[in-house]
Structures are given as C-alpha cells and as structure tokens.
N, C-alpha and C. Protein backbone atom coordinates (compact mmCIF):
# COMPACT_ATOMS: atom_id res chain seq x y z
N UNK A 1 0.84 -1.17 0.00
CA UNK A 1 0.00 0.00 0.00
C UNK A 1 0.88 1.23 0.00
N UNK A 2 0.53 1.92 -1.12
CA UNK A 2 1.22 2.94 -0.91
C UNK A 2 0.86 4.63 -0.41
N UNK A 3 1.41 5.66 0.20
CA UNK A 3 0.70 6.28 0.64
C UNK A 3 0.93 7.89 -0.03
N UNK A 4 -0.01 9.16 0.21
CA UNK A 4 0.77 9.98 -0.25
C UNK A 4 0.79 10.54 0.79
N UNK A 5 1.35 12.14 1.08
CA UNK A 5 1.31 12.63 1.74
C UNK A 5 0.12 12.39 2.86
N UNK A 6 -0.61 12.66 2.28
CA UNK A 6 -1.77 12.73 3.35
C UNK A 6 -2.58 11.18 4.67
N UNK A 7 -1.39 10.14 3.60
CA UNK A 7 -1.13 8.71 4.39
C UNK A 7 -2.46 7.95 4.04
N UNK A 8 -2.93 8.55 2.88
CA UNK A 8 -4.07 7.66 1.99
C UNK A 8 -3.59 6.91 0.82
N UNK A 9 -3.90 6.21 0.23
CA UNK A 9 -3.37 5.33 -1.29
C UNK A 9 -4.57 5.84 -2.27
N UNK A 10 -4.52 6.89 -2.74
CA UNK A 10 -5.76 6.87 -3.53
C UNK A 10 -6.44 5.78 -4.68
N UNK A 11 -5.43 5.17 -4.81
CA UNK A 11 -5.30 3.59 -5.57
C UNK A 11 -6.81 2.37 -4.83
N UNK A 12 -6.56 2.94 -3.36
CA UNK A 12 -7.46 1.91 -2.48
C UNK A 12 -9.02 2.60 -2.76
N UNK A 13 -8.89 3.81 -2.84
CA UNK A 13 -10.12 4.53 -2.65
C UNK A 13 -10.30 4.51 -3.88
N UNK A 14 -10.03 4.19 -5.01
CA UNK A 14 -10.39 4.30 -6.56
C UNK A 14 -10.89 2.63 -6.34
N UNK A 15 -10.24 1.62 -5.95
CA UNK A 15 -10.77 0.03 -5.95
C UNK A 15 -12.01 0.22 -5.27
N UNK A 16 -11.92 0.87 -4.17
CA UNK A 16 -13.18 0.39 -3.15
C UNK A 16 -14.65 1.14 -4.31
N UNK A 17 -14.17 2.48 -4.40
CA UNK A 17 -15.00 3.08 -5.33
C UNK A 17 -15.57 2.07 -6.57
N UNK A 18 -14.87 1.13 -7.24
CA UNK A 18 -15.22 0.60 -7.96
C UNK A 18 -16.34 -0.64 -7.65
N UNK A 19 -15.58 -1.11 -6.91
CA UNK A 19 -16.39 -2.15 -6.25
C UNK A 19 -17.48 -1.99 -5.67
N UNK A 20 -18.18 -0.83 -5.67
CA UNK A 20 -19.31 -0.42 -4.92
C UNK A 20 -20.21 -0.13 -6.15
N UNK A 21 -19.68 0.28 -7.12
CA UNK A 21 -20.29 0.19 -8.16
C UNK A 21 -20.65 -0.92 -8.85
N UNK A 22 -19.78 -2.12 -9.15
CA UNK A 22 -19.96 -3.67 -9.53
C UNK A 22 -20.66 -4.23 -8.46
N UNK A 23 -20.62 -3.85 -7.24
CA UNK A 23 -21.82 -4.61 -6.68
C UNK A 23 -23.22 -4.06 -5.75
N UNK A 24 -23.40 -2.92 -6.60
CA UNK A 24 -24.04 -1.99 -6.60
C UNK A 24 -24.91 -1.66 -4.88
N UNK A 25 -23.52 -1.88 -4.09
CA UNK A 25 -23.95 -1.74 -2.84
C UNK A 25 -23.62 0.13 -2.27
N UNK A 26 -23.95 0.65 -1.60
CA UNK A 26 -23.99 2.33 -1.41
C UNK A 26 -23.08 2.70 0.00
N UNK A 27 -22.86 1.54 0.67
CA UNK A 27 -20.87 1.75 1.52
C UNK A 27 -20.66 0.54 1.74
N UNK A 28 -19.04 1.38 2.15
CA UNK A 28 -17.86 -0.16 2.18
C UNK A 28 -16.76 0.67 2.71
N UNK A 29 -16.63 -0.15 4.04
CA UNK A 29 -15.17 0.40 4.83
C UNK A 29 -14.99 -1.05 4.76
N UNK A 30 -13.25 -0.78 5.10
CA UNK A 30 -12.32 -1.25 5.07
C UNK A 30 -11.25 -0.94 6.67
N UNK A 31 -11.02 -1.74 7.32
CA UNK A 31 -9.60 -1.36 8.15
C UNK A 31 -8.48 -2.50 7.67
N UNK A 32 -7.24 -1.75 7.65
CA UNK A 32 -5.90 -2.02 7.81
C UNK A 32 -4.98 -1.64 8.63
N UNK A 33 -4.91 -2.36 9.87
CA UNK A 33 -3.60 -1.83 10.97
C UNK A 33 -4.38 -0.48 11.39
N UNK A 34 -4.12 0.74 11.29
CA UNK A 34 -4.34 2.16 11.43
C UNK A 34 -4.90 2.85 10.83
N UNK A 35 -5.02 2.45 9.35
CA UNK A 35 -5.82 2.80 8.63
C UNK A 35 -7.10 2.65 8.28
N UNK A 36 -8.43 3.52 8.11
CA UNK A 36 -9.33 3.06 8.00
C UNK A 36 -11.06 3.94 7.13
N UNK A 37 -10.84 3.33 6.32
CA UNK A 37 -11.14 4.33 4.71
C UNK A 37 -12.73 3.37 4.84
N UNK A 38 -14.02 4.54 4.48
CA UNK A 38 -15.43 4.16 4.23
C UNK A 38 -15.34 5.16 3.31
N UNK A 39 -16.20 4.60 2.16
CA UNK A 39 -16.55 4.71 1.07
C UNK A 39 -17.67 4.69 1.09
N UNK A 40 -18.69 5.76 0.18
CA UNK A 40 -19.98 5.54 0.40
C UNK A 40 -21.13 6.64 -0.88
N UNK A 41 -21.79 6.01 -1.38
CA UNK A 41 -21.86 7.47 -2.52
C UNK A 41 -23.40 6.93 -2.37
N UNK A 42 -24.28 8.20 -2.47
CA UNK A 42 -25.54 8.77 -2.26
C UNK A 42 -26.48 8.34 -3.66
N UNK A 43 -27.35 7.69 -3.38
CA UNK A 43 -28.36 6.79 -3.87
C UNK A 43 -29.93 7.27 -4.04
N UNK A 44 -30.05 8.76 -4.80
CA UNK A 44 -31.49 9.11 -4.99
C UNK A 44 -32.71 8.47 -5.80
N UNK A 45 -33.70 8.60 -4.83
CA UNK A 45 -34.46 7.38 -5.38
C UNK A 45 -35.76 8.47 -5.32
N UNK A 46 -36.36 8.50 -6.41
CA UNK A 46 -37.43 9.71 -6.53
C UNK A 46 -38.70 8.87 -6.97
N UNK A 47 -39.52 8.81 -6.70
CA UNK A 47 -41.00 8.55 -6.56
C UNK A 47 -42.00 9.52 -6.66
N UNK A 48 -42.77 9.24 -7.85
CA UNK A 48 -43.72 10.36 -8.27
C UNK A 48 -45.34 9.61 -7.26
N UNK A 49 -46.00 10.57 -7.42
CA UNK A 49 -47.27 10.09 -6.21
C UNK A 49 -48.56 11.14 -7.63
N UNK A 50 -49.56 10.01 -7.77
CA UNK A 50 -50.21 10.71 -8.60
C UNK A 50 -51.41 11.43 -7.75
N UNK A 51 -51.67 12.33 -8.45
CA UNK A 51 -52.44 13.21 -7.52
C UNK A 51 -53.85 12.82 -7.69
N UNK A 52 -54.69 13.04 -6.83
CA UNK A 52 -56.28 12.16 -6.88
C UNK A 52 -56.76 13.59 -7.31
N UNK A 53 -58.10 12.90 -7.77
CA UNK A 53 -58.66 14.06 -8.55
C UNK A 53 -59.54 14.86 -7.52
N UNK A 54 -59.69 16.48 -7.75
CA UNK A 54 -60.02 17.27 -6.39
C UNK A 54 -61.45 16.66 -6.27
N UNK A 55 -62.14 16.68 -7.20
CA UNK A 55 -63.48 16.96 -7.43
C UNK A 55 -64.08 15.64 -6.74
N UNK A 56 -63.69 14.53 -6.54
CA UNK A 56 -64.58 13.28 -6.02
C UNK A 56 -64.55 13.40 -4.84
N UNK A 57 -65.71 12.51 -4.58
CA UNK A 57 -65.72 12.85 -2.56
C UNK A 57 -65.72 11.27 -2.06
N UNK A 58 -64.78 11.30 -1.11
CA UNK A 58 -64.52 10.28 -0.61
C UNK A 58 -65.55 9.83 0.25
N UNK A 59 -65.85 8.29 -0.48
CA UNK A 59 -66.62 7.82 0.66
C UNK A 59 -66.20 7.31 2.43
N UNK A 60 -67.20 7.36 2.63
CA UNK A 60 -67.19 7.42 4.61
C UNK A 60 -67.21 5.94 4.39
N UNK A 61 -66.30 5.25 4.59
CA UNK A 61 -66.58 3.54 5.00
C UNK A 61 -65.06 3.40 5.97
N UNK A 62 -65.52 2.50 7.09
CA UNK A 62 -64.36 1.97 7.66
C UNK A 62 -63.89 0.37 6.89
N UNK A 63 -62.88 0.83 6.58
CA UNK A 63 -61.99 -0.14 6.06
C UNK A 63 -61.79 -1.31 7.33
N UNK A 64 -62.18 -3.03 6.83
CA UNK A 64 -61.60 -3.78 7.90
C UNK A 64 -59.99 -3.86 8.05
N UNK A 65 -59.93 -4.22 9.32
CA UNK A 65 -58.56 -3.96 9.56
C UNK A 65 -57.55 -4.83 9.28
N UNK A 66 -56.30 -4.29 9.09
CA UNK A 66 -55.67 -5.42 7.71
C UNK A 66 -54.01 -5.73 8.83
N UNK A 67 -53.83 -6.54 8.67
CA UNK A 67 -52.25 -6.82 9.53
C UNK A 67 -51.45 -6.08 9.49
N UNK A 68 -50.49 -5.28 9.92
CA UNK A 68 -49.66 -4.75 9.97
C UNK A 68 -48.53 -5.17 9.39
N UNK A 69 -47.54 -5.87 8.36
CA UNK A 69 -46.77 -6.23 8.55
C UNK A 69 -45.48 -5.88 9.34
N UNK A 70 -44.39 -6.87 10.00
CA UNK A 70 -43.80 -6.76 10.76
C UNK A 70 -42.35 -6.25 10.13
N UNK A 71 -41.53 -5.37 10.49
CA UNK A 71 -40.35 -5.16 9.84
C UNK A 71 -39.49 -6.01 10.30
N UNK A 72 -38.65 -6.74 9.41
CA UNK A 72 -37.88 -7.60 9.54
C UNK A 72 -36.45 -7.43 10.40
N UNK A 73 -36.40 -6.31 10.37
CA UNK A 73 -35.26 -5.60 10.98
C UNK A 73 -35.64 -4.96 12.34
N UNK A 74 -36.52 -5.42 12.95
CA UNK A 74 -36.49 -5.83 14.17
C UNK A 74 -37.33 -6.68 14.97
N UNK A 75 -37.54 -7.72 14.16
CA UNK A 75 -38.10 -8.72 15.02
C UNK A 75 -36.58 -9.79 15.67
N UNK A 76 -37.65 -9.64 16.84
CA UNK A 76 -36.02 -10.89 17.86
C UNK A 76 -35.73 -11.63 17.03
N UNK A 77 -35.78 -12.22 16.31
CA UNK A 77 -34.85 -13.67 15.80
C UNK A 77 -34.17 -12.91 14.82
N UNK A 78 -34.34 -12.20 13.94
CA UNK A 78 -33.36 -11.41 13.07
C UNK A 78 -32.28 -11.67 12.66
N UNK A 79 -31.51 -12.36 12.07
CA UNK A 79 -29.74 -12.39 11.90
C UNK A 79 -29.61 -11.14 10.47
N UNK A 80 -28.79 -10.16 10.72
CA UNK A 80 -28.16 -9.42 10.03
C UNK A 80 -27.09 -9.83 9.97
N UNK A 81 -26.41 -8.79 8.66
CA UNK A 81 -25.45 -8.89 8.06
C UNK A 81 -23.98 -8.18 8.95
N UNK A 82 -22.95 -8.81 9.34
CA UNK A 82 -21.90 -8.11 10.11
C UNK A 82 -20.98 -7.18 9.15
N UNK A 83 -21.17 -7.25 7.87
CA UNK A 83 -20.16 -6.57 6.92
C UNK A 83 -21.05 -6.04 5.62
N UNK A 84 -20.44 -5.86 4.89
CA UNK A 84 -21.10 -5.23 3.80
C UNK A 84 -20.20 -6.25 2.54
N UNK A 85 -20.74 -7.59 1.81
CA UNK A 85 -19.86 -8.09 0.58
C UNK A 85 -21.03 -8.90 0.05
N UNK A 86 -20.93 -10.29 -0.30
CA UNK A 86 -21.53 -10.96 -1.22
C UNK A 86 -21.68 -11.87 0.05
N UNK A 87 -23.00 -12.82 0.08
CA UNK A 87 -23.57 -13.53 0.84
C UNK A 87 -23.54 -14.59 -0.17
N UNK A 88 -23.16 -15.45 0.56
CA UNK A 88 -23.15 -17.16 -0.18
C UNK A 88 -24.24 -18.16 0.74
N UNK A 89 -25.00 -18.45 0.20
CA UNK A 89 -25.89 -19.82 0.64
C UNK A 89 -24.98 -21.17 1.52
N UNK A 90 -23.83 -21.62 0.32
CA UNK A 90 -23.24 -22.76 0.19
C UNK A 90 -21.79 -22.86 0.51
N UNK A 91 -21.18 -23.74 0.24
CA UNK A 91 -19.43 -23.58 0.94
C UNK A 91 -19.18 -23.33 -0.49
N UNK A 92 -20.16 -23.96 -1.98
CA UNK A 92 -19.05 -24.07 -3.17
C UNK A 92 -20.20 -23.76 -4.30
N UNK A 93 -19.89 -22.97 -5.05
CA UNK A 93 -20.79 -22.99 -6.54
C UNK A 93 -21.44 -24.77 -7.02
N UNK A 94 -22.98 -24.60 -6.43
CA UNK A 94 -23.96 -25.76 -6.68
C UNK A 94 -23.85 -26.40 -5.29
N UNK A 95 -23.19 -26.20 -4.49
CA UNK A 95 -23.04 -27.28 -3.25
C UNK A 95 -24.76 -26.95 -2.66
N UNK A 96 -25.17 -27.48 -1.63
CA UNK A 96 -26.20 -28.05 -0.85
C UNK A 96 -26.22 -26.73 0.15
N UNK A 97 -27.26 -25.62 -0.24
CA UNK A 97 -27.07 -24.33 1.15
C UNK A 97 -26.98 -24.85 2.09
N UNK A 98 -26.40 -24.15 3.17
CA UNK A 98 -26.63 -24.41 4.47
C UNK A 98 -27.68 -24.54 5.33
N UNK A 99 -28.74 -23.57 4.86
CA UNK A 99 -29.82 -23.62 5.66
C UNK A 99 -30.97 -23.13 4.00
N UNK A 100 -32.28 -23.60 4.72
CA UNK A 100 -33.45 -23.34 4.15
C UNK A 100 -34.53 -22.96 5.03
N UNK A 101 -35.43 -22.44 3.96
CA UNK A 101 -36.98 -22.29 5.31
C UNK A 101 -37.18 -23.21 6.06
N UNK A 102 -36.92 -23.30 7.01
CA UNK A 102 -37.56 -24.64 7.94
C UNK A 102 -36.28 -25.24 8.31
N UNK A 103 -35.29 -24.33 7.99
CA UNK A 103 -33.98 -25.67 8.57
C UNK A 103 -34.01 -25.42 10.08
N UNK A 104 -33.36 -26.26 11.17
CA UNK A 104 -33.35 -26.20 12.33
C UNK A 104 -31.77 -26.28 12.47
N UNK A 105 -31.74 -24.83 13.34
CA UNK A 105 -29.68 -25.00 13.59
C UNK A 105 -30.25 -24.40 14.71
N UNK A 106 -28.43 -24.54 15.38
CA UNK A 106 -28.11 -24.28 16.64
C UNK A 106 -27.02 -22.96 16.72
N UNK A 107 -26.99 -22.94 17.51
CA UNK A 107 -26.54 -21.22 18.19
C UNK A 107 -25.09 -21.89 17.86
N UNK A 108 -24.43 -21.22 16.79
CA UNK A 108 -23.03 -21.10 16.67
C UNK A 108 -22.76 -22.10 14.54
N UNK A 109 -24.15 -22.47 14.60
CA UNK A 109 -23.82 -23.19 12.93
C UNK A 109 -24.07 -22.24 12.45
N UNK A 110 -22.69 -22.73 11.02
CA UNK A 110 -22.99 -21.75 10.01
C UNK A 110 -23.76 -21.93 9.03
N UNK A 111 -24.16 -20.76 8.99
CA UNK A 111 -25.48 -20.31 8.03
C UNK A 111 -25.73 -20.25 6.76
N UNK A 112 -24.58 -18.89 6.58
CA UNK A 112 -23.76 -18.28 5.54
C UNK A 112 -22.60 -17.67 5.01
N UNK A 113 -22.05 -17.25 4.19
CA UNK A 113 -20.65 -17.19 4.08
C UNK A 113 -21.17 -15.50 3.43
N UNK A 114 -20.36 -14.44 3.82
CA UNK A 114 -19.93 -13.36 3.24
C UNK A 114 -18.79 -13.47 3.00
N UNK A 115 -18.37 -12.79 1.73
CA UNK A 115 -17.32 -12.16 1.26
C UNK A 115 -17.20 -11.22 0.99
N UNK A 116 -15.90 -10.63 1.45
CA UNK A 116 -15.86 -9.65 1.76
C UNK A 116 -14.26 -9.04 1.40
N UNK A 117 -13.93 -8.31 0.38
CA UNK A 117 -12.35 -8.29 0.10
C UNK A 117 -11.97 -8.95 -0.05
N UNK A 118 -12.44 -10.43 -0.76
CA UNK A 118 -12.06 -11.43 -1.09
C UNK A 118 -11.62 -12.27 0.08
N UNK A 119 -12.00 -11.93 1.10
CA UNK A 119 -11.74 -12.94 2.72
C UNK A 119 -13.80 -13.62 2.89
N UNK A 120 -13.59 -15.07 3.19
CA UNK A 120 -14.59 -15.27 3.09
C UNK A 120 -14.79 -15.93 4.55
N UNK A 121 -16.09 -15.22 5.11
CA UNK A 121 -16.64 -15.26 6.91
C UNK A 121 -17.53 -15.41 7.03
N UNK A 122 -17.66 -16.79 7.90
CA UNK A 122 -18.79 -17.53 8.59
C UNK A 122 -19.48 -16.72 8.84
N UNK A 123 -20.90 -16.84 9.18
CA UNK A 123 -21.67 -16.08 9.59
C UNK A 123 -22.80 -17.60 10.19
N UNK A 124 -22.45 -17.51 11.76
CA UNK A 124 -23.18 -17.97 12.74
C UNK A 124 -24.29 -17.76 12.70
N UNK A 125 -25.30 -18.62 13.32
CA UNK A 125 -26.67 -18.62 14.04
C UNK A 125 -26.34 -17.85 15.40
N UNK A 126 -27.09 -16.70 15.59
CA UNK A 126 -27.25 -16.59 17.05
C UNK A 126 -27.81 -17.01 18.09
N UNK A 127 -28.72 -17.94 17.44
CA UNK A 127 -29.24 -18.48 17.91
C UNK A 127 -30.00 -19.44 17.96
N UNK A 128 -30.23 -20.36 18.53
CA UNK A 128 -31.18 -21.75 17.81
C UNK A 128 -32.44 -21.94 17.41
N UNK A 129 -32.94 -22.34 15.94
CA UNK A 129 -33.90 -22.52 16.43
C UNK A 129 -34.71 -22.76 14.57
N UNK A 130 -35.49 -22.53 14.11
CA UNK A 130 -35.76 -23.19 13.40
C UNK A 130 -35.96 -21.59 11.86
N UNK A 131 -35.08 -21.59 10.79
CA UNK A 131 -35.36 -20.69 9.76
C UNK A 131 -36.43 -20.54 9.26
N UNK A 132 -37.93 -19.25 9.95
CA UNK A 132 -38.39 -19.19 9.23
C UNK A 132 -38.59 -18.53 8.30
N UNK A 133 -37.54 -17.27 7.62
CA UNK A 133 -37.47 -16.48 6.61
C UNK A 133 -36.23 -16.26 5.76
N UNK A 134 -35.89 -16.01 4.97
CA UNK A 134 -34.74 -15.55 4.21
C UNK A 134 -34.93 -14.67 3.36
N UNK A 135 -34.25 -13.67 3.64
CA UNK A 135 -34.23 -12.47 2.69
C UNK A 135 -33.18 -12.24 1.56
N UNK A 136 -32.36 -13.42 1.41
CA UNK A 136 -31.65 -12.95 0.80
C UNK A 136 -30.93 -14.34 -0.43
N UNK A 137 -30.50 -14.24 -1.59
CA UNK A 137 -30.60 -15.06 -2.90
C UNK A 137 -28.98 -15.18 -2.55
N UNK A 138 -28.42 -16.47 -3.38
CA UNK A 138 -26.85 -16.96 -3.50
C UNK A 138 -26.73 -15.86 -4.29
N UNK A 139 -25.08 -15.42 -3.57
CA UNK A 139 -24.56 -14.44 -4.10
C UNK A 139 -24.76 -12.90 -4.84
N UNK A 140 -25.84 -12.61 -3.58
CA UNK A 140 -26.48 -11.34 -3.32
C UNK A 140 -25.60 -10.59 -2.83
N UNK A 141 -25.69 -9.29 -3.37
CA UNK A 141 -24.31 -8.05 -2.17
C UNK A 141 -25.80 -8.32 -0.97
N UNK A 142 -24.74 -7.53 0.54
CA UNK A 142 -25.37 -7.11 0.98
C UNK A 142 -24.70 -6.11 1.77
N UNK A 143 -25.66 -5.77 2.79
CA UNK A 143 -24.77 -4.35 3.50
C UNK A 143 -25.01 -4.76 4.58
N UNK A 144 -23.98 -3.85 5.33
CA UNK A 144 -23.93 -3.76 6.55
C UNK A 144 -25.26 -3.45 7.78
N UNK A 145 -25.62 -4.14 8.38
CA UNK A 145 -26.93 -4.77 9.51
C UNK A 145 -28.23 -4.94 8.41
N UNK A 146 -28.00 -5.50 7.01
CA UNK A 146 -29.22 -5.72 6.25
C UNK A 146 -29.69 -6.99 6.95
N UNK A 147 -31.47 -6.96 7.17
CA UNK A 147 -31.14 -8.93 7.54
C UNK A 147 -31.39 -9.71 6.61
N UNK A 148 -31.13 -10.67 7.02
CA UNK A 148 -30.46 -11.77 6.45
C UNK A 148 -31.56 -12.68 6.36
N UNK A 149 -31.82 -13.07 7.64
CA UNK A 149 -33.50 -14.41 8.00
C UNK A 149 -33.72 -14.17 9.41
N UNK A 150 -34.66 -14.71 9.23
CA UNK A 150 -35.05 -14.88 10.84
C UNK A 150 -35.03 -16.23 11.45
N UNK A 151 -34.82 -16.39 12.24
CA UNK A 151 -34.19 -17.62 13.38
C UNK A 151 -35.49 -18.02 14.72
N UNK A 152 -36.54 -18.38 14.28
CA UNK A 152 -37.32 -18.47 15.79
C UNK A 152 -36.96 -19.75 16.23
C-alpha cells in the first residue's frame, strides 16, 4: 500500500469506489492496521405520487382492519449482516445451502458465508432454532446490519 502525503493510497479509494459500483452496494469500509477508509456514494431514489382528482368525494366507509406487517429488521430472531460483501448460501458454486426455510440450527452453525475483500466469513446462528425467513438469494451483495432471516 502505498501512501501519499496525506497517508491515503488513492489507488485503495479508486478500488473500493469501484467495487461499490460492480456490486451496486452504497458503503464499504475497510480497516488495515491504522488505517481506515469508508466509502460511500448517495443513492437518490425519486418517486412520483399521482395526484387524486379534487373533485370526487370520498366515501365514509371503515376499512376492515388489515395486519400490519412486521419489519424484519427488528423482530427478535433477526440475523443481520456483520459486513457489507456478497452472501453465499453454500461452501461451493452448486453445493447443498446451508440452511433453508424450515432448517433447524443451533446457536453457533454456520449459516452463511460473506465475502468480503475477497476474505470469506462464517456467519453464525445466534441463535437456535428453526429458519423461518430468508431475505436474501446466493450471491447477493449485501450491506452492513441488512437482515439476512429470521431464526425463531
């Protein structure tokens, strides 16, 4: 790594930059020893809302009441993501995932594999108990605390 004055490699910050683009994730830090570079570029997402017409009059009816859905990102069983890279199902291109809807693991099996800078990390169960969701496809980016599944 080389540095310039300012004890950055702009070389690293041009890779990371790239790589955020090929895997069209919106940040990515990195530490080395002392060094420690986040990358991160701004993602506008614009949504038009069509406008109802003035003139109709809304009818008076109570709507029955419909479930709430639950956000996934914080219900207790939750497993998120510890890094921000590519999430692997399997140990090997076609191998047997680790887990499925309904698999039953224990507090400490692995789940899934991120990669991440080309270093590839277990990613534990926190806890035991039986997969009932997955949010996420073989070799999906993901980001940092996205979740992952849920674990009841």
């Amino acid at each position: 790594m080389s540095r310039t004055k300012s004890g950055i490699d702009p070389e690293i910050i041009r890779e990371l930059a790239n790589l955020l683009t090929e895997t069209d994730l919106t940040e990515i830090e990195v530490q080395q020893a002392d060094l420690r570079i986040r990358v991160a570029r701004q993602i506008n997402v614009t949504a038009t809302v069509p406008l109802a017409p003035a003139s109709v009059a809304a009818p008076v009816a109570v709507a029955p009441a419909v479930p709430v859905a639950v956000d996934p990102a914080n219900h207790p069983g939750v497993l998120k993501s510890p890094m921000v890279g590519t999430a692997y199902l399997g140990a090997a291109p076609g191998a047997k995932p680790f887990i499925e809807i309904g698999s039953k693991v224990n507090q400490g099996d692995r789940v899934l594999i991120v990669e991440a800078m080309k270093t590839f990390n277990d990613i534990v169960a926190a806890r035991s108990g039986t997969v009932t969701a997955l949010f996420i496809e073989d070799k999906q980016p993901v980001e940092y605390g996205q979740p992952l599944m849920i674990i009841e």
